[in-house]
PDB file of N, CA and C in Angstrom:
ATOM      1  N   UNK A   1       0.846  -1.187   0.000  1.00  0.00           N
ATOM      2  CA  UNK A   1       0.000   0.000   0.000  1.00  0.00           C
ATOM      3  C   UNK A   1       0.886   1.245   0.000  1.00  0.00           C
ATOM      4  N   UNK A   2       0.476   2.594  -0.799  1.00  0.00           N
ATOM      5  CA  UNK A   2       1.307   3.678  -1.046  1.00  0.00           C
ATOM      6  C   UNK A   2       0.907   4.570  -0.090  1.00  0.00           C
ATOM      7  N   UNK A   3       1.448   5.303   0.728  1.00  0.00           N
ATOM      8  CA  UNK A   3       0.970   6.660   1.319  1.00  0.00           C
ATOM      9  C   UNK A   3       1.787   7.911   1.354  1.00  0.00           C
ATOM     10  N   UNK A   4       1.410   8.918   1.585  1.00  0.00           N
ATOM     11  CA  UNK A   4       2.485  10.441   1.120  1.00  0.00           C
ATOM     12  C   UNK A   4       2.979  10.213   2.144  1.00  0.00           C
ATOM     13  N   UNK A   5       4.879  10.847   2.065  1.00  0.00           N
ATOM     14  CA  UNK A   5       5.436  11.060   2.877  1.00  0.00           C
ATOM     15  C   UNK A   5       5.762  12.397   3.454  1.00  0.00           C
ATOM     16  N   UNK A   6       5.137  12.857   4.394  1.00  0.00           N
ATOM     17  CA  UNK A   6       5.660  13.875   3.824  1.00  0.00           C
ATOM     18  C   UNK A   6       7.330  14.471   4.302  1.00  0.00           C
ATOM     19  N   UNK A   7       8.208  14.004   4.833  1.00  0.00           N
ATOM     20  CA  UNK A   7       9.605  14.041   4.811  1.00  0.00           C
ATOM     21  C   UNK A   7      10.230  14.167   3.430  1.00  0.00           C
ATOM     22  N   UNK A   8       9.499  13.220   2.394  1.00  0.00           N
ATOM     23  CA  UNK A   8      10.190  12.696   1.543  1.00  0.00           C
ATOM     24  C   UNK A   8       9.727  13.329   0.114  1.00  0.00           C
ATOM     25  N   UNK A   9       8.408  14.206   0.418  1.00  0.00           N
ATOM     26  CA  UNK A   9       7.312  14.580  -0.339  1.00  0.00           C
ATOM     27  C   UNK A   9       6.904  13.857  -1.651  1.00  0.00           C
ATOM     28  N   UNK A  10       6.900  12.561  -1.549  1.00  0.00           N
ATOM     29  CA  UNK A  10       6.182  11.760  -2.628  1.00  0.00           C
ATOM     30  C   UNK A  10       5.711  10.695  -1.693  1.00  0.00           C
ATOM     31  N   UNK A  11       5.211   9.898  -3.181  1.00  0.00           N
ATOM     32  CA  UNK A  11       4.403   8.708  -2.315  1.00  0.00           C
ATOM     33  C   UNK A  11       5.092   7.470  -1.861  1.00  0.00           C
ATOM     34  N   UNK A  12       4.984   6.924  -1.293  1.00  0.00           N
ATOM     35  CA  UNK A  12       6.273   5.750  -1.257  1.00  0.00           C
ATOM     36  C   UNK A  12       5.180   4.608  -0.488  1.00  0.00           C
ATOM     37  N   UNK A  13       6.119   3.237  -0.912  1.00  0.00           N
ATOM     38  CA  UNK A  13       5.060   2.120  -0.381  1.00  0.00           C
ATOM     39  C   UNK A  13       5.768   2.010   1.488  1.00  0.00           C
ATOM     40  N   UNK A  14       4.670   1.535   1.808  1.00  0.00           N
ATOM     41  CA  UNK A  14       4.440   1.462   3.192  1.00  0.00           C
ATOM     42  C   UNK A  14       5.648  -0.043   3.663  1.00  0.00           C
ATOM     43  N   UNK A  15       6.302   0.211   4.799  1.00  0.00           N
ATOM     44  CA  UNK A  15       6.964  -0.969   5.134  1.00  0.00           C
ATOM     45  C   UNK A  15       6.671  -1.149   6.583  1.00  0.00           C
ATOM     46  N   UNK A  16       6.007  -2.605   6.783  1.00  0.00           N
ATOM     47  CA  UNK A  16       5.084  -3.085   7.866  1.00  0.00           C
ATOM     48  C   UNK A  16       3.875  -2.204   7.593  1.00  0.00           C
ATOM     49  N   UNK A  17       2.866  -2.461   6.807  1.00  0.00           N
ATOM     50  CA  UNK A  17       1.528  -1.972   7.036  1.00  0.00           C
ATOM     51  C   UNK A  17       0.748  -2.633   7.915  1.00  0.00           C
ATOM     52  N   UNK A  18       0.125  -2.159   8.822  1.00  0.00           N
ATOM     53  CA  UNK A  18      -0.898  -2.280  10.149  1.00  0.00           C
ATOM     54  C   UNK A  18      -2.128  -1.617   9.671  1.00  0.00           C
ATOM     55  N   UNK A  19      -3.229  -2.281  10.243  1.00  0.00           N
ATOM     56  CA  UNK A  19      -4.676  -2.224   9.761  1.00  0.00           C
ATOM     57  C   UNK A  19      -4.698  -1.599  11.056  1.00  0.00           C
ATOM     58  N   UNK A  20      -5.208   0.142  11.666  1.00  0.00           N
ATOM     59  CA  UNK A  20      -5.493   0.097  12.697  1.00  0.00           C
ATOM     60  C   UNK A  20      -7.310   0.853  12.762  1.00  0.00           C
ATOM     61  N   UNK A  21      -7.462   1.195  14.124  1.00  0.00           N
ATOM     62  CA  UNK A  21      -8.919   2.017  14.170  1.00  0.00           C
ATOM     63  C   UNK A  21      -8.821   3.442  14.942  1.00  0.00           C
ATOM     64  N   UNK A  22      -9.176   4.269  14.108  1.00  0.00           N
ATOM     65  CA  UNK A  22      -9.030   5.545  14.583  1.00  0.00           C
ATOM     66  C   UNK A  22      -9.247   5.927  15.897  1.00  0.00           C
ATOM     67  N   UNK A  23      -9.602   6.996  16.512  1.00  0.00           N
ATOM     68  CA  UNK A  23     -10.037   7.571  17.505  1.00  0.00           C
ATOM     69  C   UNK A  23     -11.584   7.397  17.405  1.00  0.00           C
ATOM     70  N   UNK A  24     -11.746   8.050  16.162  1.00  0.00           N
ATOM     71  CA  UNK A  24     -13.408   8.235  15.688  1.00  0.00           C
ATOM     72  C   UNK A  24     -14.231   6.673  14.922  1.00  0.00           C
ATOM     73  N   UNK A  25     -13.370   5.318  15.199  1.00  0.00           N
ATOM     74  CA  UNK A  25     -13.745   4.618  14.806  1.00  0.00           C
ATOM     75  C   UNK A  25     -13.646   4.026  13.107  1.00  0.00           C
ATOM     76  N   UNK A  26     -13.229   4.993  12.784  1.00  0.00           N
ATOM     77  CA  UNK A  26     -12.788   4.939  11.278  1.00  0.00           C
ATOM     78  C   UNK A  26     -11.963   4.066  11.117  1.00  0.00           C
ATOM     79  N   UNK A  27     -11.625   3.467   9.964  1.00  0.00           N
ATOM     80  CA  UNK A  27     -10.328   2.769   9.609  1.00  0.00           C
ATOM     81  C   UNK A  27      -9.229   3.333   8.897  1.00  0.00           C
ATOM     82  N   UNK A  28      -7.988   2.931   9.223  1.00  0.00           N
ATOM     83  CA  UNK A  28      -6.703   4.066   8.988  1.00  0.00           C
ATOM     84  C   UNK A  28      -5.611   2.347   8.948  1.00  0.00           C
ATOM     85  N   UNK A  29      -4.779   3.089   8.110  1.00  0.00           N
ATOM     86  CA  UNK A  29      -3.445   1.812   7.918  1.00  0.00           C
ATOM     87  C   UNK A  29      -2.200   3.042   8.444  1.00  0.00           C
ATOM     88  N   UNK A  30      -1.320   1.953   9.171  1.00  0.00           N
ATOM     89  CA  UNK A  30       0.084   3.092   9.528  1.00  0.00           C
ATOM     90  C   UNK A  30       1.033   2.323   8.936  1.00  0.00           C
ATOM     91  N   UNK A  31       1.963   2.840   8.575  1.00  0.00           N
ATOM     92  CA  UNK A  31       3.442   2.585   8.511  1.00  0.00           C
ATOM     93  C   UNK A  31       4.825   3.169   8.551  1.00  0.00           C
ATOM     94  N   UNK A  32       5.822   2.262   7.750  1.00  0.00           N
ATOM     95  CA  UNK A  32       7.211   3.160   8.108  1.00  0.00           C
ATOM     96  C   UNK A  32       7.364   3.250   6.479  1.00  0.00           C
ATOM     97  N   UNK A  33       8.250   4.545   6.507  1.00  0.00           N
ATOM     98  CA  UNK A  33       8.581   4.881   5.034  1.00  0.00           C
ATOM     99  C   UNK A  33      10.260   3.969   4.979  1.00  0.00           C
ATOM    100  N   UNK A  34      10.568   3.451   3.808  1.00  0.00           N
ATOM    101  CA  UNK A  34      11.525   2.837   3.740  1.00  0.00           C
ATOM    102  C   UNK A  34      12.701   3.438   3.638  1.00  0.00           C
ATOM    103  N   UNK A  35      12.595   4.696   3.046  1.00  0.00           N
ATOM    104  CA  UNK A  35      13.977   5.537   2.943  1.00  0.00           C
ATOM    105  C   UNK A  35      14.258   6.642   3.699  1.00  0.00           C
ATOM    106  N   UNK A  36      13.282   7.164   4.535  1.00  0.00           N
ATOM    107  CA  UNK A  36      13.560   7.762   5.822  1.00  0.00           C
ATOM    108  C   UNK A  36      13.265   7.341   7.165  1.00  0.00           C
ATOM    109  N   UNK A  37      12.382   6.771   7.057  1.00  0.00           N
ATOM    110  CA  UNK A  37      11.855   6.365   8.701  1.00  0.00           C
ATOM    111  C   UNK A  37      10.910   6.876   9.322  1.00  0.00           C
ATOM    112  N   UNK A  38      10.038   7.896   8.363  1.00  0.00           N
ATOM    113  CA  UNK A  38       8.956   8.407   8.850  1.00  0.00           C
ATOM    114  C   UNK A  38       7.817   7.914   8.834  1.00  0.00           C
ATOM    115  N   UNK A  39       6.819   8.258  10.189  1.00  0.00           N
ATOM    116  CA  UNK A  39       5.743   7.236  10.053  1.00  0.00           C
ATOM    117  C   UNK A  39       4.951   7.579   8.681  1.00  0.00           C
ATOM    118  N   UNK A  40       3.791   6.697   8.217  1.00  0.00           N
ATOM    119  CA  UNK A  40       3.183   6.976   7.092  1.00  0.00           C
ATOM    120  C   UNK A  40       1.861   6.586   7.530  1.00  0.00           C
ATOM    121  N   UNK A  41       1.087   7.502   7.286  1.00  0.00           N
ATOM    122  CA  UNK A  41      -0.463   7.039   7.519  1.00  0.00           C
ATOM    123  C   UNK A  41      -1.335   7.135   6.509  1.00  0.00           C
ATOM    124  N   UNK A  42      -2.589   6.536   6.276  1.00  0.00           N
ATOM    125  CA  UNK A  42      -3.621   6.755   4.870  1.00  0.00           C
ATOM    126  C   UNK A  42      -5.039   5.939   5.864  1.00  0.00           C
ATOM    127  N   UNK A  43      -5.760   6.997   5.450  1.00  0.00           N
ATOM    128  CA  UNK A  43      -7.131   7.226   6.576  1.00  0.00           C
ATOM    129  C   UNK A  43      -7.908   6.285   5.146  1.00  0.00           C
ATOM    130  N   UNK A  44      -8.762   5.393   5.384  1.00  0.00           N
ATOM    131  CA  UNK A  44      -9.409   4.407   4.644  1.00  0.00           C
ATOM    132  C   UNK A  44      -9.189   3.030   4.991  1.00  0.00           C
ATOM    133  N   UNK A  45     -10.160   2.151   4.271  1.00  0.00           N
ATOM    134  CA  UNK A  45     -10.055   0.577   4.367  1.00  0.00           C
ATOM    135  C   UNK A  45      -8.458  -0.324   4.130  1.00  0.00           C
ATOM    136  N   UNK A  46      -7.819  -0.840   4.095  1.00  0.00           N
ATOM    137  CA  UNK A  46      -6.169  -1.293   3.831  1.00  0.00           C
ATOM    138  C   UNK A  46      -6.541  -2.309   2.633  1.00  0.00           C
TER     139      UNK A  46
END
C-alpha cells in the first residue's frame, strides 16, 4: 500500500503496514517509510 510522505514529499510504499482504528472509529493503515523512517499514515479501508 502507497501513502504520502511527507519528509520525503512523494508517495512511497508502506513498510510493515498495520490495519489500525481511529479515535473516531474509522479505519486508517500506519506505517514506516523505507527511505527515511517516517511514520506513514492513509485514513481508509487497507
Amino acid at each position: 500500500m502507497q501513502a504520502y510522505c511527507m519528509k520525503c514529499r512523494t508517495k512511497k510504499e508502506m513498510k510493515n503496514p498495520k490495519a489500525i482504528t481511529m479515535k473516531n472509529g474509522k479505519p486508517a493503515t500506519q506505517g514506516i517509510c523505507p527511505s527515511c523512517g517516517t511514520k506513514l499514515f492513509r485514513i481508509g479501508k487497507s
